[in-house]
PDB file of N, CA and C in Angstrom:
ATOM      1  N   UNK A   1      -9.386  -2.205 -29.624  1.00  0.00           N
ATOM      2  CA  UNK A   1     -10.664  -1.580 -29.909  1.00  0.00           C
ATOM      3  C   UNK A   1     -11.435  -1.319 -28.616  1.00  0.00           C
ATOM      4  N   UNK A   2     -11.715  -2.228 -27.971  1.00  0.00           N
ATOM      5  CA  UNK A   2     -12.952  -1.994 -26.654  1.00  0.00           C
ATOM      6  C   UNK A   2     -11.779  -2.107 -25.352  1.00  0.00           C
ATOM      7  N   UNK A   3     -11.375  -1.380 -24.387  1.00  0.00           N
ATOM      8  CA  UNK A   3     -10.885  -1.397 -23.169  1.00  0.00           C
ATOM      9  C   UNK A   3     -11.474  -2.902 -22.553  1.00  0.00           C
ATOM     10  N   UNK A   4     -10.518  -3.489 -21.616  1.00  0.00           N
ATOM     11  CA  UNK A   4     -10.859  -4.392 -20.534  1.00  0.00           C
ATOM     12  C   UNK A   4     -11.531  -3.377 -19.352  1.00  0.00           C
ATOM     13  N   UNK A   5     -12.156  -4.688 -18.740  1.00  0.00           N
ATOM     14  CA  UNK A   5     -12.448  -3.638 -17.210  1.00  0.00           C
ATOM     15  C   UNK A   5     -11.134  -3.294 -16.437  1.00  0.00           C
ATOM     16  N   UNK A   6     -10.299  -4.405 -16.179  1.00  0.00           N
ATOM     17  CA  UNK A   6      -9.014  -3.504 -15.620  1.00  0.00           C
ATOM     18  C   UNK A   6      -8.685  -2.367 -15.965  1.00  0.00           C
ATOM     19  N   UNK A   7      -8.033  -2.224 -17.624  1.00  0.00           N
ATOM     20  CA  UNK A   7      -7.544  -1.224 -17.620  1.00  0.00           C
ATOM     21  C   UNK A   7      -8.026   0.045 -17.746  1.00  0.00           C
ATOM     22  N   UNK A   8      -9.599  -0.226 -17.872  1.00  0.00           N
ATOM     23  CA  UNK A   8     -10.288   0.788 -17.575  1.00  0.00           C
ATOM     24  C   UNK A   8     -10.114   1.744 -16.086  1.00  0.00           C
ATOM     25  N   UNK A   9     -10.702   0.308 -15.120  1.00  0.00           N
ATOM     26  CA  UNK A   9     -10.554   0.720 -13.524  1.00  0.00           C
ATOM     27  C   UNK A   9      -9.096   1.694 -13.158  1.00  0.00           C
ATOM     28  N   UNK A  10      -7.666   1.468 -14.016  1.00  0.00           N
ATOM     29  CA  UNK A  10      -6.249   1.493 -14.104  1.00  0.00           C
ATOM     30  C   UNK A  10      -6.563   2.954 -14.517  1.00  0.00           C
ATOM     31  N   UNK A  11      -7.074   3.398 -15.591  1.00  0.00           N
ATOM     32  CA  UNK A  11      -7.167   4.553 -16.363  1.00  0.00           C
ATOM     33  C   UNK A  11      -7.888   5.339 -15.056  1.00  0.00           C
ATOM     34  N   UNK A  12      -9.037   5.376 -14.801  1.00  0.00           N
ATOM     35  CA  UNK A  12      -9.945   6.074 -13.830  1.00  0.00           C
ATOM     36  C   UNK A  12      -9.241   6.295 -12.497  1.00  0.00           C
ATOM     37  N   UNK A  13      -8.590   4.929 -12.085  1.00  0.00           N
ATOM     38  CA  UNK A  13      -7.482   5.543 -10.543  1.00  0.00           C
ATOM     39  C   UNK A  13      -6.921   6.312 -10.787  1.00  0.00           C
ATOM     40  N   UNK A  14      -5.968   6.653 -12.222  1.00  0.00           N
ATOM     41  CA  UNK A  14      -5.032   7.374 -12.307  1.00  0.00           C
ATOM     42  C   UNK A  14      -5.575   8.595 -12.634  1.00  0.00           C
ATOM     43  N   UNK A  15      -6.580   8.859 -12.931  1.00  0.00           N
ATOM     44  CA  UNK A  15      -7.496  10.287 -13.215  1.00  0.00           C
ATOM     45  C   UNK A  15      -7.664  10.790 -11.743  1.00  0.00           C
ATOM     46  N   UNK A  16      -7.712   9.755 -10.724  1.00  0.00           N
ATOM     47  CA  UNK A  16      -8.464  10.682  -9.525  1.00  0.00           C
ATOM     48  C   UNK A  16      -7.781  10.492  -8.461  1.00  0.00           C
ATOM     49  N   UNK A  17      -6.409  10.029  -8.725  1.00  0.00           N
ATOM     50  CA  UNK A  17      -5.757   9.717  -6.966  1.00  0.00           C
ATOM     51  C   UNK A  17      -4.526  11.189  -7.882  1.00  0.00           C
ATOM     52  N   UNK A  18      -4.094  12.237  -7.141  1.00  0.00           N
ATOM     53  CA  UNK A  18      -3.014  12.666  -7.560  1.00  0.00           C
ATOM     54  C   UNK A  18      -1.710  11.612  -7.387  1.00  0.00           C
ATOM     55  N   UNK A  19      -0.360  12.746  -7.581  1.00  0.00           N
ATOM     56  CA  UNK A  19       0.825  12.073  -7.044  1.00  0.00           C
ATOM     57  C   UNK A  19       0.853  11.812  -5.233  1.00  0.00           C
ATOM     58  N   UNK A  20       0.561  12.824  -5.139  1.00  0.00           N
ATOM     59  CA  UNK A  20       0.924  13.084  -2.946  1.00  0.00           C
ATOM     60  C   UNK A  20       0.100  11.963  -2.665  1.00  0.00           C
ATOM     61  N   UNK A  21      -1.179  12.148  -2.944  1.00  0.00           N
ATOM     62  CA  UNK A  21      -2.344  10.794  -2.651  1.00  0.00           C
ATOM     63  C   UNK A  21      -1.410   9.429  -2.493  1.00  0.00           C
ATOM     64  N   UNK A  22      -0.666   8.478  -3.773  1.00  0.00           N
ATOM     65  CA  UNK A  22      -0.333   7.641  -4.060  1.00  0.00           C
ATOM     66  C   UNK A  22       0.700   7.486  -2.754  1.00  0.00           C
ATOM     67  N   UNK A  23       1.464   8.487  -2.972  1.00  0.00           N
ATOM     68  CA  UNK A  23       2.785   8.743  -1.942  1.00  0.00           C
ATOM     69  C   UNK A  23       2.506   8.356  -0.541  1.00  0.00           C
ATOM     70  N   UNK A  24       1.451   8.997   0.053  1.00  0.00           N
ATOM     71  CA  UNK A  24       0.804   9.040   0.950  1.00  0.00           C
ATOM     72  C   UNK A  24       0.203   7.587   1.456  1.00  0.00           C
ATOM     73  N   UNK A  25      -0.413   7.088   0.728  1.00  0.00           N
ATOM     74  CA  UNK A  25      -0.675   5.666   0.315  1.00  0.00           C
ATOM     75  C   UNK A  25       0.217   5.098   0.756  1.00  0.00           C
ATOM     76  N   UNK A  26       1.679   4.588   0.346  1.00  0.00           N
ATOM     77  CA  UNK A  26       3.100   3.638   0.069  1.00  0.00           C
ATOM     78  C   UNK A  26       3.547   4.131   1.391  1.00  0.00           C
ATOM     79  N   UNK A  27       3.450   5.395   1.895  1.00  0.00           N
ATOM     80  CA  UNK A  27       3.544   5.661   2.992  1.00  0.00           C
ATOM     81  C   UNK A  27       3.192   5.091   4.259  1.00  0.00           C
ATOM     82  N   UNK A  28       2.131   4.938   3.844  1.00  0.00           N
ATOM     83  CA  UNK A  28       1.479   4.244   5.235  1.00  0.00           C
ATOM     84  C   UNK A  28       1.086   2.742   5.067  1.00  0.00           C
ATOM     85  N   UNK A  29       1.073   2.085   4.100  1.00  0.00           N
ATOM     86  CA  UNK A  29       1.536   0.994   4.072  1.00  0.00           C
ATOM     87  C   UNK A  29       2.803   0.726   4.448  1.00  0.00           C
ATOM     88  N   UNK A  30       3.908   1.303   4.763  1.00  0.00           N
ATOM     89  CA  UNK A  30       5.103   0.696   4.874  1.00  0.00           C
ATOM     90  C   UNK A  30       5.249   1.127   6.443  1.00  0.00           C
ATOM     91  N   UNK A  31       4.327   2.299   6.733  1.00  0.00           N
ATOM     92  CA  UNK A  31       5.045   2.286   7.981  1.00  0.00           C
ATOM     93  C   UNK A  31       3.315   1.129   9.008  1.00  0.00           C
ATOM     94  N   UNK A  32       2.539   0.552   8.449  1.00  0.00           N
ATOM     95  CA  UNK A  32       1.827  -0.311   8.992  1.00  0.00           C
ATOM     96  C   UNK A  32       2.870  -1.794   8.878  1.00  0.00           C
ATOM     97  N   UNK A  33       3.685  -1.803   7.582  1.00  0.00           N
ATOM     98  CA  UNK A  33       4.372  -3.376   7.592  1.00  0.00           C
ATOM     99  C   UNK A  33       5.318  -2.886   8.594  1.00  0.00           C
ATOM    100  N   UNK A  34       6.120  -1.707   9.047  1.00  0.00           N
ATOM    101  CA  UNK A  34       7.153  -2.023   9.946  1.00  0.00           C
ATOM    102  C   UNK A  34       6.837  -2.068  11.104  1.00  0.00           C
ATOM    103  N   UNK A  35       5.587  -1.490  11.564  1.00  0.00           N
ATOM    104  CA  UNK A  35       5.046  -2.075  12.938  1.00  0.00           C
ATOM    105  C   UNK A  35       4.180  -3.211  13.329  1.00  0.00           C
ATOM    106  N   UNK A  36       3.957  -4.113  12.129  1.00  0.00           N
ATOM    107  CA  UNK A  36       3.445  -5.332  12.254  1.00  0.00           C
ATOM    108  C   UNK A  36       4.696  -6.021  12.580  1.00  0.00           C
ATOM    109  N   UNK A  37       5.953  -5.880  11.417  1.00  0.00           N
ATOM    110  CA  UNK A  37       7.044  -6.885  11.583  1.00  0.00           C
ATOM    111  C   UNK A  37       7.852  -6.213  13.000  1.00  0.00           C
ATOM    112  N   UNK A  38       7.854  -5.276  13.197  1.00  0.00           N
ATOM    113  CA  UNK A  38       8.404  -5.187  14.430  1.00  0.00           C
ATOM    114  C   UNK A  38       7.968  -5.442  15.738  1.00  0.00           C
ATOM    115  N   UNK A  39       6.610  -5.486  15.837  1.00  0.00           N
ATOM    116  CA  UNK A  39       5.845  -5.778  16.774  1.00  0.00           C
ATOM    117  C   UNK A  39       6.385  -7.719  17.389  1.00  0.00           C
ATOM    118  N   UNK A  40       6.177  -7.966  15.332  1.00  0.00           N
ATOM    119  CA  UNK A  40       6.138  -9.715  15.705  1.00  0.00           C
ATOM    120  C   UNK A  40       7.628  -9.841  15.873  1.00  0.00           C
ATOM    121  N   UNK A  41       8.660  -9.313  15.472  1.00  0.00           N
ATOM    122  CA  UNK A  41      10.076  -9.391  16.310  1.00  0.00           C
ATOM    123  C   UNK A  41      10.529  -9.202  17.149  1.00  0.00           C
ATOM    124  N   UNK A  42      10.165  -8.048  17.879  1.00  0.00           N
ATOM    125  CA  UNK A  42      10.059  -8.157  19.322  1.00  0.00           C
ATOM    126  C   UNK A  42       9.279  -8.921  20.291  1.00  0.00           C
ATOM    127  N   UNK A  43       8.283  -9.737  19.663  1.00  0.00           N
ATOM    128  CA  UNK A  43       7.667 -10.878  20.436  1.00  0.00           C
ATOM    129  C   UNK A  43       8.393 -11.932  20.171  1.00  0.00           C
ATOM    130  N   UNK A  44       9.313 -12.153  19.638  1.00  0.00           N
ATOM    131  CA  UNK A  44      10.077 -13.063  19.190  1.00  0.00           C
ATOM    132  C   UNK A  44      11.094 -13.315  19.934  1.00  0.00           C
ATOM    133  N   UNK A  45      11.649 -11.681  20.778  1.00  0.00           N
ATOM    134  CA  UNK A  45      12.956 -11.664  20.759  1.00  0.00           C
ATOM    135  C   UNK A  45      12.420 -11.707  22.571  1.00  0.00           C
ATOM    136  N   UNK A  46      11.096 -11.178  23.326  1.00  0.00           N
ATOM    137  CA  UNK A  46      10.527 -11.391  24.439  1.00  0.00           C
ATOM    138  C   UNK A  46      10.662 -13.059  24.883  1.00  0.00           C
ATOM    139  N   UNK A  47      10.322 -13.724  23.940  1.00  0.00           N
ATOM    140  CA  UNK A  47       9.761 -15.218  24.214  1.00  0.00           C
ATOM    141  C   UNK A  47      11.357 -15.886  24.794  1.00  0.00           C
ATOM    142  N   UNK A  48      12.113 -15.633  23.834  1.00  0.00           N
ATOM    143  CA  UNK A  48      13.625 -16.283  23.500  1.00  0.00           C
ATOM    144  C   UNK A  48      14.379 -15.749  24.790  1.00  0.00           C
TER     145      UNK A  48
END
């Protein structure tokens, strides 16, 4: 009967981010985790 606030908030993202947006998103999250973890592996591999 009455929506939660999540799945409200869930409903409304998906009204206003397109597909490319999201993409774009996962995008750059992944290429921020591979230069965090690569950063800290090559300090790893400096030290050793």
């Amino acid at each position: 009967m009455f929506d939660s606030l999540a799945d409200q908030m869930k409903k409304d993202d998906k009204e206003t981010t397109s597909n490319a947006q999201r993409v774009m998103l996962w995008v750059g999250v992944l290429a921020v985790a591979v230069v965090v973890f690569g950063g800290l592996y090559m300090g790893v591999r400096m030290l050793g």
